[in-house]
PDB file of N, CA and C in Angstrom:
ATOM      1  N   UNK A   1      86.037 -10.146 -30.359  1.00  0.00           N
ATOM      2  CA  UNK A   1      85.360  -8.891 -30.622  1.00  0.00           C
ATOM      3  C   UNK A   1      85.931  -7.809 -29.707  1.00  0.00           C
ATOM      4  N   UNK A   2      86.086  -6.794 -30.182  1.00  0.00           N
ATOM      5  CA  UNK A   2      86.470  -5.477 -29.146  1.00  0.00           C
ATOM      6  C   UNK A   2      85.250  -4.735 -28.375  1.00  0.00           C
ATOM      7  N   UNK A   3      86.426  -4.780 -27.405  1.00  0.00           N
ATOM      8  CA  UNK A   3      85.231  -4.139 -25.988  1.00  0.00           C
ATOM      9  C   UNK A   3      84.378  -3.085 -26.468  1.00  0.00           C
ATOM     10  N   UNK A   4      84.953  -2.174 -27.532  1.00  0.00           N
ATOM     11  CA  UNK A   4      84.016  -0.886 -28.021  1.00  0.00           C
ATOM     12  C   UNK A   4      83.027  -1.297 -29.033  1.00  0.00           C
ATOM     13  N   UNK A   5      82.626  -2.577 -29.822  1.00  0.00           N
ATOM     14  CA  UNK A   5      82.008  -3.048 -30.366  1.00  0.00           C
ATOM     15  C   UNK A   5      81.226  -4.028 -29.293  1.00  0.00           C
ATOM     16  N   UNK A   6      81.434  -4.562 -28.513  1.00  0.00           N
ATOM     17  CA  UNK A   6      80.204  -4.829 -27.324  1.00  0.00           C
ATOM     18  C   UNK A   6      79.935  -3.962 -26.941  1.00  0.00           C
ATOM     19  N   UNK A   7      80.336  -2.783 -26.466  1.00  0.00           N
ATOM     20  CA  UNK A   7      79.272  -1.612 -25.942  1.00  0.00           C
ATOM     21  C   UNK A   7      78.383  -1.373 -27.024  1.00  0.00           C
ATOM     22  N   UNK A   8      78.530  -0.785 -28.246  1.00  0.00           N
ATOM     23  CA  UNK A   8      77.836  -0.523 -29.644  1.00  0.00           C
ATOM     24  C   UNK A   8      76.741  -1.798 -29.233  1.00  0.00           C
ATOM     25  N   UNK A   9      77.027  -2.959 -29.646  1.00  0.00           N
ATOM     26  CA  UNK A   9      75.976  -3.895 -29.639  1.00  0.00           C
ATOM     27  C   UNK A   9      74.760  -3.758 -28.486  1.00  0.00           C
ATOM     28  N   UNK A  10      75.738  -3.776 -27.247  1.00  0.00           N
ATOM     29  CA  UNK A  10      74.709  -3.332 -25.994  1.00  0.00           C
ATOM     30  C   UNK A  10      73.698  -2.565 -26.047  1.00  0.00           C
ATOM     31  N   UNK A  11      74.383  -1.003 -26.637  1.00  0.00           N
ATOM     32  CA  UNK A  11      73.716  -0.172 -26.753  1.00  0.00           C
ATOM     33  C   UNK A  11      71.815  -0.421 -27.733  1.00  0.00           C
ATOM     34  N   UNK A  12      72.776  -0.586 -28.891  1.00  0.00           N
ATOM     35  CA  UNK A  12      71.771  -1.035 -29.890  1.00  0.00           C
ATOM     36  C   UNK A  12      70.315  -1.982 -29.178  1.00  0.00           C
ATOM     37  N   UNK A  13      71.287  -2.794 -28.605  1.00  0.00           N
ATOM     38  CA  UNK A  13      70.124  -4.267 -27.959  1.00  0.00           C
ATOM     39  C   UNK A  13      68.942  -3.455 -27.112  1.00  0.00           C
ATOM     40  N   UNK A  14      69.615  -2.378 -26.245  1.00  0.00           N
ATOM     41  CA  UNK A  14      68.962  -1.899 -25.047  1.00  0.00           C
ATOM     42  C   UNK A  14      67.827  -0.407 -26.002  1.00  0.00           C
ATOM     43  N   UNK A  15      68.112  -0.008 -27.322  1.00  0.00           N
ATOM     44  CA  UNK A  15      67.163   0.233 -27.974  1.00  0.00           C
ATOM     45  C   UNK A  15      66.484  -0.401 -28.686  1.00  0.00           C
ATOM     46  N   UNK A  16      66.309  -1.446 -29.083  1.00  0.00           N
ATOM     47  CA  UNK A  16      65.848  -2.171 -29.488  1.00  0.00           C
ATOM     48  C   UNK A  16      64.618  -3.052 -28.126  1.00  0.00           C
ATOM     49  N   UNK A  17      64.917  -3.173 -27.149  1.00  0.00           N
ATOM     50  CA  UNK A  17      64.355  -3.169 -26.024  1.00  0.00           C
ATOM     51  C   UNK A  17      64.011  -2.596 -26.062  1.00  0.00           C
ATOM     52  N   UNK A  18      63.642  -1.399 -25.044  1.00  0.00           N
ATOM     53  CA  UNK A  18      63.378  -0.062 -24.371  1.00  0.00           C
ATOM     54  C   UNK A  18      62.957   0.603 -25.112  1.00  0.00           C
ATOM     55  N   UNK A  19      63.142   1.099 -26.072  1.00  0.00           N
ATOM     56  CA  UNK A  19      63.302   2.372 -26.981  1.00  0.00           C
ATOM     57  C   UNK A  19      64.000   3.198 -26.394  1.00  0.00           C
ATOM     58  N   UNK A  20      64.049   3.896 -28.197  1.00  0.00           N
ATOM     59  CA  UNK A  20      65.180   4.980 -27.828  1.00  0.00           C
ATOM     60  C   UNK A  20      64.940   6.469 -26.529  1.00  0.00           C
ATOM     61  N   UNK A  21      63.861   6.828 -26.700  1.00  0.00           N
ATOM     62  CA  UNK A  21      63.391   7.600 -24.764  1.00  0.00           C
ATOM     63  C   UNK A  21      63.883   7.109 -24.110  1.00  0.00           C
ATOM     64  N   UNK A  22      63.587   5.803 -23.641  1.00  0.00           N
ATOM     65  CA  UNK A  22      63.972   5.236 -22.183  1.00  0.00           C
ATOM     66  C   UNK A  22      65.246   4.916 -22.189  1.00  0.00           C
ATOM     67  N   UNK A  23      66.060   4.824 -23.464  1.00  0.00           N
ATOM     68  CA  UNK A  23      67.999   4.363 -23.740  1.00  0.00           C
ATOM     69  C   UNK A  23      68.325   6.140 -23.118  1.00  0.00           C
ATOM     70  N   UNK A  24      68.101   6.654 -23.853  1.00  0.00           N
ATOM     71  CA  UNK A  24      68.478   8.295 -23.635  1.00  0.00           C
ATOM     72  C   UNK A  24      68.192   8.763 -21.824  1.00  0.00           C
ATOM     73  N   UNK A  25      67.244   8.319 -21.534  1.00  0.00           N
ATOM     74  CA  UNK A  25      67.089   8.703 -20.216  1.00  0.00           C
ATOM     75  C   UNK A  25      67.559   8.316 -19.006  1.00  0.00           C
ATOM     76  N   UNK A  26      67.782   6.779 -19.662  1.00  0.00           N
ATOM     77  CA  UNK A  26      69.169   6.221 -18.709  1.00  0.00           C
ATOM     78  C   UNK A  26      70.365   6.458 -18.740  1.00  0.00           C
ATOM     79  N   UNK A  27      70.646   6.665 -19.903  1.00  0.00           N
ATOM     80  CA  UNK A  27      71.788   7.540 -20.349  1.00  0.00           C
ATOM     81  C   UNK A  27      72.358   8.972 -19.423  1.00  0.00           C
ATOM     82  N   UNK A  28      71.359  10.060 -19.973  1.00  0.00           N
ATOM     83  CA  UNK A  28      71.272  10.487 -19.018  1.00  0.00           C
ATOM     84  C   UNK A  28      71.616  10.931 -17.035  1.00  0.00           C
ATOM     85  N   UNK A  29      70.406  10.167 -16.908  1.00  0.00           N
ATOM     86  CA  UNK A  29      70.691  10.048 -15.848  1.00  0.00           C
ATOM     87  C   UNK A  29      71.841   9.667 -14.762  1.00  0.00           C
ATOM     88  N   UNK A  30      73.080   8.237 -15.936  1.00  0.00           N
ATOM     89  CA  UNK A  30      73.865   7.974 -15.458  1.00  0.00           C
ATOM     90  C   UNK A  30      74.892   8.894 -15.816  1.00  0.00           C
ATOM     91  N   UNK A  31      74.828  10.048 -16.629  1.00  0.00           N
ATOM     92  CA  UNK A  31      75.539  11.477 -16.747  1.00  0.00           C
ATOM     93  C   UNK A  31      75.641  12.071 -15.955  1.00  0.00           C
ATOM     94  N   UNK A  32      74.175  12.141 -14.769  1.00  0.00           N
ATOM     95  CA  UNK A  32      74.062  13.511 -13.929  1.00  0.00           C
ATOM     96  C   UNK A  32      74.400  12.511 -12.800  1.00  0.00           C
ATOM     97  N   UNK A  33      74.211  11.084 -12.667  1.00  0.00           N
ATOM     98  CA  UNK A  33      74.586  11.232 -11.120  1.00  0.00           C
ATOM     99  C   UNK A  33      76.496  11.355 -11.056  1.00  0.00           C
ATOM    100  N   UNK A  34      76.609  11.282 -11.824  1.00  0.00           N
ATOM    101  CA  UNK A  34      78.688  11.771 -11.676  1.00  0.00           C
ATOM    102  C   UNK A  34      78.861  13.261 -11.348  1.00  0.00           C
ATOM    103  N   UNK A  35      77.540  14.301 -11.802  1.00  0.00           N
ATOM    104  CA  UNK A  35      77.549  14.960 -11.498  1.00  0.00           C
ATOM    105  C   UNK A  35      77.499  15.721 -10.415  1.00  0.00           C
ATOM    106  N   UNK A  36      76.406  14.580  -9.478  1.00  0.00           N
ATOM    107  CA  UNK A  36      75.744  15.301  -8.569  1.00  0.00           C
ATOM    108  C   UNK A  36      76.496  14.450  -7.179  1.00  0.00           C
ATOM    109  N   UNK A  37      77.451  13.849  -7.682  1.00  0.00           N
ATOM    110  CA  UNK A  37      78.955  13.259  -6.853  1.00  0.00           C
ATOM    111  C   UNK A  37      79.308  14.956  -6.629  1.00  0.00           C
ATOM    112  N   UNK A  38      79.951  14.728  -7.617  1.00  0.00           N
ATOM    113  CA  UNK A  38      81.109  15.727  -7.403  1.00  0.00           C
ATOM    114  C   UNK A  38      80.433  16.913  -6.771  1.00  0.00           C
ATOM    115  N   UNK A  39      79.113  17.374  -6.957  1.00  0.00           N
ATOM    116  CA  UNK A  39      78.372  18.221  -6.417  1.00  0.00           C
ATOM    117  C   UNK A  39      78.126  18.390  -4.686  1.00  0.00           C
ATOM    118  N   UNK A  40      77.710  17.104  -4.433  1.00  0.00           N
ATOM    119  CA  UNK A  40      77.762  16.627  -2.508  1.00  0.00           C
ATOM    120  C   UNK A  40      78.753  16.621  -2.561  1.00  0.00           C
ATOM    121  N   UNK A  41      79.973  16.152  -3.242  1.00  0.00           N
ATOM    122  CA  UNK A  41      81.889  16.106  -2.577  1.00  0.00           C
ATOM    123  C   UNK A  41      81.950  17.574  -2.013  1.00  0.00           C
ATOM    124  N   UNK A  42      81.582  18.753  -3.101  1.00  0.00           N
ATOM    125  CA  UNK A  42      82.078  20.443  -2.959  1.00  0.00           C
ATOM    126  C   UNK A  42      81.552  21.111  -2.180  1.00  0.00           C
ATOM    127  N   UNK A  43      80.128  20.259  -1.692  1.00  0.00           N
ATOM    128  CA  UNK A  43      78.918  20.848  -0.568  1.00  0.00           C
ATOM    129  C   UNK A  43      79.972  20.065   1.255  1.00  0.00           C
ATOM    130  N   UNK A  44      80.359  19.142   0.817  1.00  0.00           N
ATOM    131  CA  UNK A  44      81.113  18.338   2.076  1.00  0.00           C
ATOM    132  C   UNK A  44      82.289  19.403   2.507  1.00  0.00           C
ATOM    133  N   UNK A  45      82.789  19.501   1.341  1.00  0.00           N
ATOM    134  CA  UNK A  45      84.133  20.641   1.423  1.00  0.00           C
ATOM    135  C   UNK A  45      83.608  21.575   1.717  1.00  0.00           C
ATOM    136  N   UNK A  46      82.772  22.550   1.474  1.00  0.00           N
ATOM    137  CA  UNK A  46      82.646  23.773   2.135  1.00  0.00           C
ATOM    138  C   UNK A  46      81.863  23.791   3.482  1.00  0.00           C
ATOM    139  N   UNK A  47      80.941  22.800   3.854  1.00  0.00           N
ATOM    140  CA  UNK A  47      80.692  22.243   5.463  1.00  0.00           C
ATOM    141  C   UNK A  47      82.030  22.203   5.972  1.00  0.00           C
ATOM    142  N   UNK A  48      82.737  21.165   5.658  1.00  0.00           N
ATOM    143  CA  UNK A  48      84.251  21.336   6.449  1.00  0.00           C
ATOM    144  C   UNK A  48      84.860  22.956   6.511  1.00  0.00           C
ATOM    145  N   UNK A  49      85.113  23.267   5.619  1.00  0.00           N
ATOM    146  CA  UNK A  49      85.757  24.617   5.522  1.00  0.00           C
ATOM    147  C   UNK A  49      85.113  26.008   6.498  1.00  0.00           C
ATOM    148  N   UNK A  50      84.051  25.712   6.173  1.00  0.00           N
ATOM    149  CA  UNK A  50      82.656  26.765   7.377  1.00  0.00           C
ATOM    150  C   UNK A  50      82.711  26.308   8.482  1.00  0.00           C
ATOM    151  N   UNK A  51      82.842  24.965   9.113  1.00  0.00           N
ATOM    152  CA  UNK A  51      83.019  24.638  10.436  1.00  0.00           C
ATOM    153  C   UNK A  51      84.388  24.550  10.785  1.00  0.00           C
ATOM    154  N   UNK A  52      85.536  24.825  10.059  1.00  0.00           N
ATOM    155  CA  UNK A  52      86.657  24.863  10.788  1.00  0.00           C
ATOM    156  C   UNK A  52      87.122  26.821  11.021  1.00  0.00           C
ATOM    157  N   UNK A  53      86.660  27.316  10.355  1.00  0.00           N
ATOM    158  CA  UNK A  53      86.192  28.813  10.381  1.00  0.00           C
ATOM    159  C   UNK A  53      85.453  29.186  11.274  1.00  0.00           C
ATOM    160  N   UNK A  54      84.918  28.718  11.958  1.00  0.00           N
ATOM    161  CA  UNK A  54      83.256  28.787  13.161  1.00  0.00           C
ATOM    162  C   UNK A  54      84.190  28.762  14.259  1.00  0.00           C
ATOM    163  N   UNK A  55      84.874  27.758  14.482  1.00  0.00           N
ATOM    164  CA  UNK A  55      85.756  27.211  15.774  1.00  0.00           C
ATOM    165  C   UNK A  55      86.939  28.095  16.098  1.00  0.00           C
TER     166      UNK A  55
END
């Protein structure tokens, strides 16, 4: 079976579980925390950048 047809199945299983709210919201959520990476990475970078400017 192809790897993109086990995700499909996964998916399906985990609505079929859960329902579809709680599939979507995990979903979700694992959207924004990539987001909110890259978000603390650009907050780290401009701490660095402001404290080498200070000195």
């Amino acid at each position: 079976m192809e790897p993109r047809a086990d995700i499909f199945i996964t998916i399906i299983e985990m609505i079929e579980n859960v329902g579809f709210p709680i599939f979507i919201s995990l979903f979700l959520l694992h959207r924004m925390e990539a987001k909110l990476n890259a978000v603390v990475q650009a907050v780290n970078q401009l701490t660095a950048v402001l404290t080498q400017k200070n000195h």
